[in-house]
Protein backbone atom coordinates (compact mmCIF):
# COMPACT_ATOMS: atom_id res chain seq x y z
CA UNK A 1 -80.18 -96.20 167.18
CA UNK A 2 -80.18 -99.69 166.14
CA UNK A 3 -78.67 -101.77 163.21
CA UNK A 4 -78.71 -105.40 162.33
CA UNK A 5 -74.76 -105.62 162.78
CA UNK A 6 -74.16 -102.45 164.58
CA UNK A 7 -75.46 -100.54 167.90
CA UNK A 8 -74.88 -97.11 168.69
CA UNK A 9 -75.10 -95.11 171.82
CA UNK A 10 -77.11 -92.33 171.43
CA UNK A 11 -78.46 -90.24 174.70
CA UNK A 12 -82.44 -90.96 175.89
CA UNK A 13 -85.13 -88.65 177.63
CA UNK A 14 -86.82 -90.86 180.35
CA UNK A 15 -89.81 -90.28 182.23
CA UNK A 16 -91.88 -92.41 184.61
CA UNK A 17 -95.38 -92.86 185.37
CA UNK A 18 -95.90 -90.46 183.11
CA UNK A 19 -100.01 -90.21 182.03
CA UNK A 20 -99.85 -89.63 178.12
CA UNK A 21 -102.07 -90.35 175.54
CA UNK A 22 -100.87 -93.63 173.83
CA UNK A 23 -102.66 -96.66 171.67
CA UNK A 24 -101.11 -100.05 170.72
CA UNK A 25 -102.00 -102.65 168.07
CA UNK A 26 -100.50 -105.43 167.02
CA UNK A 27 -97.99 -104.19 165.39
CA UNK A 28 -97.07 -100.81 166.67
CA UNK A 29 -97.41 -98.73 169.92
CA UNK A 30 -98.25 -95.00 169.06
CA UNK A 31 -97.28 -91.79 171.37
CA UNK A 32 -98.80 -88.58 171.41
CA UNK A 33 -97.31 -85.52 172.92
CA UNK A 34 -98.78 -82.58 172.85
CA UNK A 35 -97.50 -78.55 172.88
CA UNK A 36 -99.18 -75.91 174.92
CA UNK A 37 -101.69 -75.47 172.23
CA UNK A 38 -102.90 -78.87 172.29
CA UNK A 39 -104.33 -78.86 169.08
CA UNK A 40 -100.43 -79.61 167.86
CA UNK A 41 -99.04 -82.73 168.93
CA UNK A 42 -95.51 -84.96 167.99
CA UNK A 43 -96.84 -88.61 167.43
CA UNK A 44 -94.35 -91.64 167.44
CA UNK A 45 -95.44 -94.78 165.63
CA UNK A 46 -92.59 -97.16 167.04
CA UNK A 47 -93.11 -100.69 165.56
CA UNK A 48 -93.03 -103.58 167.88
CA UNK A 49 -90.66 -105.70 166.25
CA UNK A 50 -87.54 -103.67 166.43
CA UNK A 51 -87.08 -104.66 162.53
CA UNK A 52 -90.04 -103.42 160.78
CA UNK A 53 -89.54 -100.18 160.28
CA UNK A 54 -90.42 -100.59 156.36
CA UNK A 55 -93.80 -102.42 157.17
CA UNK A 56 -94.81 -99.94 159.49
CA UNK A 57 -94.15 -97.32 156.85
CA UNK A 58 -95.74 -99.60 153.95
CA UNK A 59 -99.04 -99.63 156.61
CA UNK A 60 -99.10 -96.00 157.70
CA UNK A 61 -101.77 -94.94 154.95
CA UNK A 62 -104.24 -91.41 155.97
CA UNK A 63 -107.17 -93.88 157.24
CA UNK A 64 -105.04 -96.22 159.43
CA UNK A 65 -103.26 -93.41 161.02
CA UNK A 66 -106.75 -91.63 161.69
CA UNK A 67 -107.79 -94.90 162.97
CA UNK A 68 -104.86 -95.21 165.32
CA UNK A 69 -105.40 -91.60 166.70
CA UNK A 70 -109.28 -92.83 167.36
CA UNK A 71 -107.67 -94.82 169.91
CA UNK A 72 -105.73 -92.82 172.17
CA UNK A 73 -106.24 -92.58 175.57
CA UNK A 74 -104.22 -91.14 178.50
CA UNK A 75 -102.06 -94.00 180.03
CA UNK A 76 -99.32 -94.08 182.31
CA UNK A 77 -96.30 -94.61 180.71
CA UNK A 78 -92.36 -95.08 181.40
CA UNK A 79 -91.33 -93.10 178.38
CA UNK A 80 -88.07 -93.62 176.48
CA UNK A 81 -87.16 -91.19 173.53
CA UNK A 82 -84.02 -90.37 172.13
CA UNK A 83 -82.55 -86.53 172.24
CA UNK A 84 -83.15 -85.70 168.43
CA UNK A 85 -83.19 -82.98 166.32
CA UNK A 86 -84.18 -82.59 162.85
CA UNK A 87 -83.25 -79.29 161.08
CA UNK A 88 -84.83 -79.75 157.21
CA UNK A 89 -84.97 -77.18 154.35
CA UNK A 90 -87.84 -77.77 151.78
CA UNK A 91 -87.40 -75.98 148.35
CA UNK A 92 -90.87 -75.21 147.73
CA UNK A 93 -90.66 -73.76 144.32
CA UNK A 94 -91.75 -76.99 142.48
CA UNK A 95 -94.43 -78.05 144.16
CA UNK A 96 -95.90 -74.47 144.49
CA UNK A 97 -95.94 -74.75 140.44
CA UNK A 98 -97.62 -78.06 140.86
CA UNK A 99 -100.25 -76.45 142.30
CA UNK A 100 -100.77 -73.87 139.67
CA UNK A 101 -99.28 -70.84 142.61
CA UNK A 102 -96.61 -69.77 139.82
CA UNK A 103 -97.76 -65.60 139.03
CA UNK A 104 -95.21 -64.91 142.24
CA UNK A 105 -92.43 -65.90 140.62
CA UNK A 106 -92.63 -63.82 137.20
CA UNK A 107 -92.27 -60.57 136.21
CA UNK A 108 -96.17 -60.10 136.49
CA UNK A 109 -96.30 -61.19 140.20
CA UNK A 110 -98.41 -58.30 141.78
CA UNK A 111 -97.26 -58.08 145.24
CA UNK A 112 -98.38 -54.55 145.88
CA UNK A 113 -99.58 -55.41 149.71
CA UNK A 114 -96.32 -56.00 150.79
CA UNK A 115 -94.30 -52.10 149.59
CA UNK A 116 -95.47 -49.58 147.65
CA UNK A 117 -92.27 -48.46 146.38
CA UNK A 118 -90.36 -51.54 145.06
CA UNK A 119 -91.76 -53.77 142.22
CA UNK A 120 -91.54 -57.45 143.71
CA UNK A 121 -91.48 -60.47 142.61
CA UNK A 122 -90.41 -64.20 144.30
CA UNK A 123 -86.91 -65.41 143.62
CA UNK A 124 -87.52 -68.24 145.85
CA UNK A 125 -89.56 -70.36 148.30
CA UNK A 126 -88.21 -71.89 151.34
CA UNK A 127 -89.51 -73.94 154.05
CA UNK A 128 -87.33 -74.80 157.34
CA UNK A 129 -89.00 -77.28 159.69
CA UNK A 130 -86.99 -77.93 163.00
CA UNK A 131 -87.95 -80.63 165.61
CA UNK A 132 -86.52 -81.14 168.89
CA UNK A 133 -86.85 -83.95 171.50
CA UNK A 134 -84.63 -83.53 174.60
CA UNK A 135 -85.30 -83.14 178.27
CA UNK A 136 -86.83 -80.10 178.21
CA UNK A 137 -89.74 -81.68 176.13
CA UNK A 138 -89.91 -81.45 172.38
CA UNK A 139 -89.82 -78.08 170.20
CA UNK A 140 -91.53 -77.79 166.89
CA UNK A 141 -90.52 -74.05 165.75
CA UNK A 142 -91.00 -72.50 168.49
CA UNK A 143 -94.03 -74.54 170.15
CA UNK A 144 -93.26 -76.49 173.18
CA UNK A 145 -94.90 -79.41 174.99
CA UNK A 146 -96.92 -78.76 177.97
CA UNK A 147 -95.73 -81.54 180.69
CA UNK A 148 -98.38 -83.14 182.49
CA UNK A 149 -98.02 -84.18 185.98
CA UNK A 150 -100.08 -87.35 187.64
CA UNK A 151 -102.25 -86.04 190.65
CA UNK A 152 -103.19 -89.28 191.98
CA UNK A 153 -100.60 -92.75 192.32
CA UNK A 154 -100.77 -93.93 188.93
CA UNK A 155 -101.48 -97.44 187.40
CA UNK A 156 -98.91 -100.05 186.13
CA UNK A 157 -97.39 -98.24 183.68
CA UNK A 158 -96.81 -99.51 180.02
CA UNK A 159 -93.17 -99.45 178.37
CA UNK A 160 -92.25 -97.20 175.82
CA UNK A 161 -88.86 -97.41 174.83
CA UNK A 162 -88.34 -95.99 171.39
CA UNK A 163 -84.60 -97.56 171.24
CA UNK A 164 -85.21 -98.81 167.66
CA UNK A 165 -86.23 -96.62 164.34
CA UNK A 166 -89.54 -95.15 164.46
CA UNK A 167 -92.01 -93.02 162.10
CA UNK A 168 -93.00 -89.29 163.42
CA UNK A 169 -95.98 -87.27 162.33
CA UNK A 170 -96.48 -83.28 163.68
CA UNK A 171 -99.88 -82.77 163.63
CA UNK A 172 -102.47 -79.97 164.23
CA UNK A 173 -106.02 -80.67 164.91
CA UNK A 174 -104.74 -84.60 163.77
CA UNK A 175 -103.89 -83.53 160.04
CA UNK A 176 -100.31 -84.34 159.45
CA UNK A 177 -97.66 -81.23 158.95
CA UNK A 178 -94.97 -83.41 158.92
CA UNK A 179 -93.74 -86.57 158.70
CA UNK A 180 -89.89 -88.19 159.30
CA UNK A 181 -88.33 -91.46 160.24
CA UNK A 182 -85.86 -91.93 162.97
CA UNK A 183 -83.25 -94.39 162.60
């Protein structure tokens, strides 16, 4: 998206007058788009100077991110996002054993629920997280974002261009599932 030395064309979803929930501070405007089950949503913390991606990330602690959410409210927007998408694979086996979940993966795993006739145990533990951003609307497995339409003229409506890198958080019910960057 955007280097010091170096730009690169990459392909953008625009909308206009678009009524979204959105909050600024000083230092960062924050989107929030939400799937069909609204308790999900794809928020974009997109710094304001194009360059601070890495104080952005240094600030984005559990209470100032609750904080931001606090303080969204539906706004008309003109929306800029790039077409993305994130395919990731998370080994979980490690951090399953962290937690003290480790009987599944030894010979005394009891896993009777699953077949009666095959003594099981867990070889492995994967995790594949895909997200999607195109004009369609954006995809989280296979959750998609209800579009909103304005019934009434809308107001003036703020920029949001995300044409520089930018931190994403999938939430449900406003507890982070996952977090990226985009750059």
């Amino acid at each position: 998206m955007c280097h010091k030395k170096v730009p690169l064309k990459i392909e953008f979803v625009n909308e206009s007058d678009e009524e979204r929930l959105y909050a600024e501070d000083q230092d960062m405007q924050l989107l929030s788009l939400r799937y069909k089950d609204p308790s999900y949503a794809l928020n974009i913390f997109l710094p304001k100077n194009r360059f601070a991606i890495e104080q952005l990330r240094e600030k984005l602690d559990g209470a100032y991110i609750q904080h931001m959410f606090s303080q969204l409210n539906m706004t008309s927007l003109r929306i800029s996002i790039p077409k993305i998408k994130i395919e990731t694979d998370f080994r979980l086996e490690e951090a399953l054993m962290a937690m003290n979940v480790s009987e599944m993966f030894n010979d005394s795993a009891d896993l009777t629920g699953i077949t009666d006739s095959l003594r099981l145990k867990v070889s492995s533990a994967t995790h594949k997280a895909i997200i999607e951003v195109d004009e369609d609307g954006t995809t989280a497995a296979a959750v998609t974002l209800f579009k909103l339409i304005p019934r009434f003229a809308p107001p003036e409506s703020v920029i949001f261009s995300a044409d520089h890198p930018f931190i994403f958080i999938l939430t449900k019910d406003k507890n982070p599932l996952f977090i990226g960057q985009y750059a």
